[in-house]
Protein backbone atom coordinates (compact mmCIF):
# COMPACT_ATOMS: atom_id res chain seq x y z
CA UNK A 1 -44.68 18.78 23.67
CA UNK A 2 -41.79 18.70 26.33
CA UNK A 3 -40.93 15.33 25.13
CA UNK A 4 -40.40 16.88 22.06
CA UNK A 5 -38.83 19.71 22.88
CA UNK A 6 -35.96 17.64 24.97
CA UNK A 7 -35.78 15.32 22.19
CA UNK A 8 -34.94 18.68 19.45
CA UNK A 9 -32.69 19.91 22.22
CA UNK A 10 -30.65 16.74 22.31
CA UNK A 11 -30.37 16.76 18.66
CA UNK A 12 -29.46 20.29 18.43
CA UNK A 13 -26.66 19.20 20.90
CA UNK A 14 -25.33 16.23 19.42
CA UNK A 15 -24.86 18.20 16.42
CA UNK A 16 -22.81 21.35 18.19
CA UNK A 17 -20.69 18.41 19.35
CA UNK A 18 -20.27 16.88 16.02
CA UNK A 19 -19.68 19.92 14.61
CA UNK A 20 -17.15 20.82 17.51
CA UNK A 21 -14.98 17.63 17.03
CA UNK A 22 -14.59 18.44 13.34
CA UNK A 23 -13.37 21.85 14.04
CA UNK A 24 -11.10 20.23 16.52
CA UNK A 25 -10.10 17.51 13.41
CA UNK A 26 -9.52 19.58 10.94
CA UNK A 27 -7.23 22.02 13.03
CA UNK A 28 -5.31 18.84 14.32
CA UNK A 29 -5.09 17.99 10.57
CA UNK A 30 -3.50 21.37 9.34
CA UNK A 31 -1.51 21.08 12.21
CA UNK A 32 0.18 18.18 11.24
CA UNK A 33 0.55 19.00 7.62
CA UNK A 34 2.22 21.99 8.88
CA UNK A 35 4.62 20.38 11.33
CA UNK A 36 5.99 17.79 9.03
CA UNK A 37 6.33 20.16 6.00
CA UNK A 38 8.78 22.12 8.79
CA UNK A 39 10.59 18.86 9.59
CA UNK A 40 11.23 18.18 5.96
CA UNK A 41 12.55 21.80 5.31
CA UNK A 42 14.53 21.82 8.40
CA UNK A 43 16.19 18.39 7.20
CA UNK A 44 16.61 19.43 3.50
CA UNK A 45 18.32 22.94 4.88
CA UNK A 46 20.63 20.94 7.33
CA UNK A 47 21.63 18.37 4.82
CA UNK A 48 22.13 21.06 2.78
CA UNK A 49 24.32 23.00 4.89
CA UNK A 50 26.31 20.29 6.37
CA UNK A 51 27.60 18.80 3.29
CA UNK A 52 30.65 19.91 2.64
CA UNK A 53 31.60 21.19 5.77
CA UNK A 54 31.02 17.83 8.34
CA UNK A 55 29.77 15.43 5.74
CA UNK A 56 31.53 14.26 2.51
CA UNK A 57 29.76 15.24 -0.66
CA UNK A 58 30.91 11.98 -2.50
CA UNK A 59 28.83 9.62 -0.13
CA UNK A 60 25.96 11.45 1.05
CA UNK A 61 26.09 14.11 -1.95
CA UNK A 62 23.17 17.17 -1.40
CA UNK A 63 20.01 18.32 -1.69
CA UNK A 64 21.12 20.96 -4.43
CA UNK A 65 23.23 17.96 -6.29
CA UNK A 66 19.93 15.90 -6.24
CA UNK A 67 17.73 18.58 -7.84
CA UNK A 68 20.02 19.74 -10.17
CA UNK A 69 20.15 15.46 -10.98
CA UNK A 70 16.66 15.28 -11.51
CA UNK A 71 16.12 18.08 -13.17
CA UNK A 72 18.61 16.93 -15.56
CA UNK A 73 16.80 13.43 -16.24
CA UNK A 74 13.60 15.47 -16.43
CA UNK A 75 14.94 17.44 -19.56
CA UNK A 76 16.51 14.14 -21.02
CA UNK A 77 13.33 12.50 -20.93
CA UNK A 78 15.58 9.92 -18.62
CA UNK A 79 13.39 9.76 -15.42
CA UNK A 80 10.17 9.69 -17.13
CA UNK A 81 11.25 6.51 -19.47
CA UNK A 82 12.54 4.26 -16.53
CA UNK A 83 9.71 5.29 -13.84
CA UNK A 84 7.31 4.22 -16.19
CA UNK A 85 8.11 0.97 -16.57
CA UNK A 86 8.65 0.56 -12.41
CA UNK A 87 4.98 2.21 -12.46
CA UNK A 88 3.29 -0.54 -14.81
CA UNK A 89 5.20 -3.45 -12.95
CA UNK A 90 3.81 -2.62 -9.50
CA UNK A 91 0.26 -0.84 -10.78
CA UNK A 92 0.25 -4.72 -12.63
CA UNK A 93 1.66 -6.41 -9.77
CA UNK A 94 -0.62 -4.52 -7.00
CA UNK A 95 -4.00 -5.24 -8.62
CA UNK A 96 -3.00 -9.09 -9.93
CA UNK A 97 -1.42 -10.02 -5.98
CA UNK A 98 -4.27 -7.94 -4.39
CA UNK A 99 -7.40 -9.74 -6.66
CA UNK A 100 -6.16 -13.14 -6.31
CA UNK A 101 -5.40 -12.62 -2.53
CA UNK A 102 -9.08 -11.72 -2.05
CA UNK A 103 -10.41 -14.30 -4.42
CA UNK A 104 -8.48 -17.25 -2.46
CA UNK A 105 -9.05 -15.90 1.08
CA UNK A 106 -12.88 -15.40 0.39
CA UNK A 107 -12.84 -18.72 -1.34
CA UNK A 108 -10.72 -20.62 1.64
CA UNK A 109 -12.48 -19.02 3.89
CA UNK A 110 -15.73 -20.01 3.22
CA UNK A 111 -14.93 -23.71 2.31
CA UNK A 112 -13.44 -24.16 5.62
CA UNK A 113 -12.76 -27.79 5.79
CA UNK A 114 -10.67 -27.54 1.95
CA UNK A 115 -8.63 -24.95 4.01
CA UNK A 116 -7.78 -27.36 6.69
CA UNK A 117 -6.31 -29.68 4.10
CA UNK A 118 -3.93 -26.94 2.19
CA UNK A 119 -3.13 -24.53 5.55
CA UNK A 120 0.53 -26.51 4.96
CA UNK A 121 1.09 -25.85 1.93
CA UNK A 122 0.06 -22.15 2.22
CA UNK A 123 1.98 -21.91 5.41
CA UNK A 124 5.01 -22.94 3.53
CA UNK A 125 4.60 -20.74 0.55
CA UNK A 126 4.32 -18.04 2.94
CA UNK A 127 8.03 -18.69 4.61
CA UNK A 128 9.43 -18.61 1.70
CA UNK A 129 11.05 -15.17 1.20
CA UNK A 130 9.61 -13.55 -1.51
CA UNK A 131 12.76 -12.10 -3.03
CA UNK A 132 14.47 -15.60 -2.99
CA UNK A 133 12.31 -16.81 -5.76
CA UNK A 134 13.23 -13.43 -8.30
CA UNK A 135 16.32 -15.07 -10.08
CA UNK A 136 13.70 -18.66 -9.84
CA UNK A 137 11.02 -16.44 -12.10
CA UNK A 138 13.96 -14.46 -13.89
CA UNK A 139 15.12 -18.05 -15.13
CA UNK A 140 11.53 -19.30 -16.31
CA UNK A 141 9.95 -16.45 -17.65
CA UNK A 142 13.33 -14.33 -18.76
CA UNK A 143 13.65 -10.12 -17.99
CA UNK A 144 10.53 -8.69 -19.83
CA UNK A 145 7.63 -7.03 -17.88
CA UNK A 146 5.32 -10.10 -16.53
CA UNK A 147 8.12 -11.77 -14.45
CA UNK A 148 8.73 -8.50 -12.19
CA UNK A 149 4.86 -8.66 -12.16
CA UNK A 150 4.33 -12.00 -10.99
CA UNK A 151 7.39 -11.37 -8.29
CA UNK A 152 5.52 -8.02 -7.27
CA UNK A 153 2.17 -9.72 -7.08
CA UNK A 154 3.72 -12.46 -4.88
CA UNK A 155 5.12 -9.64 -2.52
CA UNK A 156 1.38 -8.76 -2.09
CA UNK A 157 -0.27 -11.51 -2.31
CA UNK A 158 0.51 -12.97 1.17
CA UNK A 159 -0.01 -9.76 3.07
CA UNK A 160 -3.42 -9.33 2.19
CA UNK A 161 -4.22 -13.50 1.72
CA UNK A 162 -3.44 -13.81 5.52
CA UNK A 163 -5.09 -11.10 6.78
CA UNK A 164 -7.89 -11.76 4.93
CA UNK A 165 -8.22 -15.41 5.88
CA UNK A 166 -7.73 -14.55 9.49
CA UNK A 167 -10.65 -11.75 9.39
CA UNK A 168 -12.97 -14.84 7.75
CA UNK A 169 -12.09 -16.97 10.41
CA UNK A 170 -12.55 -14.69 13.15
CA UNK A 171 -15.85 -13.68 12.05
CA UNK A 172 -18.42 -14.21 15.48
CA UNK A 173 -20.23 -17.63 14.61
CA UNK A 174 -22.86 -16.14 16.64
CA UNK A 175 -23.64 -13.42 13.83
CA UNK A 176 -23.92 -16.27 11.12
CA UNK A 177 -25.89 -18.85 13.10
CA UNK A 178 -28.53 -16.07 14.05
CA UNK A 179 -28.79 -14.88 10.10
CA UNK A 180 -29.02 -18.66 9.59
CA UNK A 181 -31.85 -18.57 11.59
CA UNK A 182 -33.61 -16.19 10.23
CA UNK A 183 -33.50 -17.50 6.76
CA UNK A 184 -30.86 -15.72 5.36
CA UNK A 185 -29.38 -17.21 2.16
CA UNK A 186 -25.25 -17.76 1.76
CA UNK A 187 -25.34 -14.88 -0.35
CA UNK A 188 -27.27 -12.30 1.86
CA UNK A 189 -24.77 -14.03 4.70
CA UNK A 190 -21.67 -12.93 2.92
CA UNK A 191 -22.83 -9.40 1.56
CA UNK A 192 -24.54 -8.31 5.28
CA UNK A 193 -22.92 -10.40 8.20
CA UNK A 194 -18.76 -11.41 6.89
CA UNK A 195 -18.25 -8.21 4.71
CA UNK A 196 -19.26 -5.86 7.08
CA UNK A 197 -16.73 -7.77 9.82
CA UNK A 198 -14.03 -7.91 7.77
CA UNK A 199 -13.94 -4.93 6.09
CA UNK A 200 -11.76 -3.13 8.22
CA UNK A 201 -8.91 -5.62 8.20
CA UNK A 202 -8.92 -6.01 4.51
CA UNK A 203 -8.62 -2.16 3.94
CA UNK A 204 -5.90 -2.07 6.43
CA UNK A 205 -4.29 -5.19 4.78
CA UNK A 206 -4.28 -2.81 0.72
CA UNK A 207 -3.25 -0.42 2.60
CA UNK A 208 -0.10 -1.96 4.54
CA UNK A 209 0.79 -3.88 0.92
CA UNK A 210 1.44 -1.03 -1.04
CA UNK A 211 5.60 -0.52 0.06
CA UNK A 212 5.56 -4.38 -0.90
CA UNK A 213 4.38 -3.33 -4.34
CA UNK A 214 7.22 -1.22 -4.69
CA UNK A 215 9.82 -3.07 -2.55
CA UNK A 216 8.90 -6.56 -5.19
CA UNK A 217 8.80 -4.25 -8.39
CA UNK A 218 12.68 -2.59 -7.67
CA UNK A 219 14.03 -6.02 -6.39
CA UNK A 220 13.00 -7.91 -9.40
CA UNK A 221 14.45 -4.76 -11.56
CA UNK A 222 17.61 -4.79 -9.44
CA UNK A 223 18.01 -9.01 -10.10
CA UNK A 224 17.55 -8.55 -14.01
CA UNK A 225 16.55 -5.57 -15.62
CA UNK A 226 17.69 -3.19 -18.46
CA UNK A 227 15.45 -0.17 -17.80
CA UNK A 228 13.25 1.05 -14.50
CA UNK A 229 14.05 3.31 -11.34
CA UNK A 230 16.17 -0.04 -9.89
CA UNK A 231 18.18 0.02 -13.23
CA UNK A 232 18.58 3.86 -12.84
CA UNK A 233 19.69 3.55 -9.30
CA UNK A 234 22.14 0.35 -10.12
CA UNK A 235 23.63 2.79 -13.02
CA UNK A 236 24.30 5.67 -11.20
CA UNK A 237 25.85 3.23 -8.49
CA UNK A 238 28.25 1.74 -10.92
CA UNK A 239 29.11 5.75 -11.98
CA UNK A 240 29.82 6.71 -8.57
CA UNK A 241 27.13 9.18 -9.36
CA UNK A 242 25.40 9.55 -5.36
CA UNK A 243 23.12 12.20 -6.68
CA UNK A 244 21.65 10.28 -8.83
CA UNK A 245 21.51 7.13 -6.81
CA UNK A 246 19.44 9.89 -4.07
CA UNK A 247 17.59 11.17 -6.30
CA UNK A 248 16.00 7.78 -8.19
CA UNK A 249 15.58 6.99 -4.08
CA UNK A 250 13.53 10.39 -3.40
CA UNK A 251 11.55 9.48 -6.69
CA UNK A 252 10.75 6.28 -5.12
CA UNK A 253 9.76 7.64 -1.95
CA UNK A 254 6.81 9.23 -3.53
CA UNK A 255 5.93 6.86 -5.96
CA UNK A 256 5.01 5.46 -2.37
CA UNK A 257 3.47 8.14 -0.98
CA UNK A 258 1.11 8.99 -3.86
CA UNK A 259 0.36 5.13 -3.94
CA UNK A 260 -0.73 5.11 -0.29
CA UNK A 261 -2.70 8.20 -1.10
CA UNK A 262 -4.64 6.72 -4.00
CA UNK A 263 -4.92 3.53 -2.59
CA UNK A 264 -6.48 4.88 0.87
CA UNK A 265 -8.54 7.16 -1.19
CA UNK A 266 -10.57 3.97 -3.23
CA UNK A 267 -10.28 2.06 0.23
CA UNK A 268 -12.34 5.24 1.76
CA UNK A 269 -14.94 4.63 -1.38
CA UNK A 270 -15.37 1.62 -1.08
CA UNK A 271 -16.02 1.36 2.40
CA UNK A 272 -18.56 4.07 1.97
CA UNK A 273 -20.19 2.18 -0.60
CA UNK A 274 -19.89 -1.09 1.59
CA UNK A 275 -22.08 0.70 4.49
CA UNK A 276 -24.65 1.84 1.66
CA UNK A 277 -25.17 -1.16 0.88
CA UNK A 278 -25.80 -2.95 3.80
């Protein structure tokens, strides 16, 4: 009866203290949000108030130019027509770099002596710059959609392809030898032992490839494009217009921001699901 009375007790505990740190989390959280909304408005209001007076309007423009911009390609129907087409390049270009990434690292990961042979060639793929094979894939494939989606996919293909590998490779040996042991199959070994490990990496490794999305989709707009945020911002450029050159930039900004939302959001899911599984 004491035994289980101490052992209720401790239970009872553990759960005032997980309840506790969650309290503590979720004020930390609010906090934050709060904090950073106040750095933005203080920013916007001293942009704001400084142009004109210590900064020149023509090159840095202002916050009230750039909403009266947008605003103005929202009514046109302007923003809407060239952000979706920089939205379907890098949604495209995300999933088809990410996929493939996985598919080769898993694949090159397990056949580890094939890997040994082509580590070269990958490792020279991987210095070339990215963006120095746009106008290469501009040439071949000309300016429609797939071209900007095979640059963006390259952008993320690496990012997630090396991390990946590495997280296979550094799997403990240990782990494997003892499922081994035990008569665990190849499949059982890759769904309970080398998921589990490298997990974490490979969330962190969507995660961190989501700005290359974006940065891959605008450069391949910006080398040959009629049409897309790039395009707007090149146009504007050309027009000396700076609002609207900010304003295609803000629009980008949380293209990326919602991206790394969604993204961690079915990256949260699926490591959830992972766990269940196991």
């Amino acid at each position: 009866m004491i035994g289980e009375n101490e052992g209720l007790l401790t239970v009872q505990l553990k759960e005032q203290e997980r309840t506790a740190w969650l309290r503590r989390r979720r004020r930390t959280t609010v906090s934050t949000i709060v904090a950073r909304v106040l750095l933005v408005v203080l920013f916007i209001a001293a942009w704001e108030f400084l142009s004109g007076r210590v900064i020149d309007p023509f090159f840095v423009t202002s916050p009230s130019a750039v909403l009266r911009q947008t605003i103005k390609w929202i009514h046109s129907g302007t923003l809407w027509y060239h952000l979706q087409f920089t939205l379907i390049e890098l949604s495209l270009g995300y999933v088809l770099g990410a996929v493939t990434a996985l598919t080769a690292a898993f694949v090159l990961g397990l056949l580890v002596f094939f890997y040994e042979v082509v580590e070269p060639l990958v490792l020279v793929l991987y210095s070339i710059p990215a963006i120095a094979l746009g106008p290469l894939i501009i040439m071949w494939l000309g300016i429609g959609l797939w071209p900007k989606v095979l640059l963006t996919a390259f952008f993320v293909f690496f990012i997630i392809f090396m991390n990946t590998i590495r997280a296979i490779r550094n799997v403990d040996p240990e782990l494997i030898t003892v499922a081994r042991t035990l008569g665990a199959p190849r499949g059982t070994i890759i769904r309970k032992v080398i998921v589990p490990a490298i997990l974490p990496y490979v969330l962190i490794s969507l995660g961190i490839a989501v700005p290359d999305a974006v940065v891959g989709a605008v450069v391949s707009e910006f080398i040959a494009s009629y049409r897309g945020i790039a395009f707007l911002i090149a146009l504007s450029s050309t027009k000396y217009n700076t609002a609207g050159v900010f304003a295609a930039l803000i629009v980008l900004a949380l293209v990326v921001v919602a991206l790394n939302v969604s993204v961690s959001f079915i990256t949260r899911t699926l490591a959830r699901k992972t766990a269940g599984m196991a």
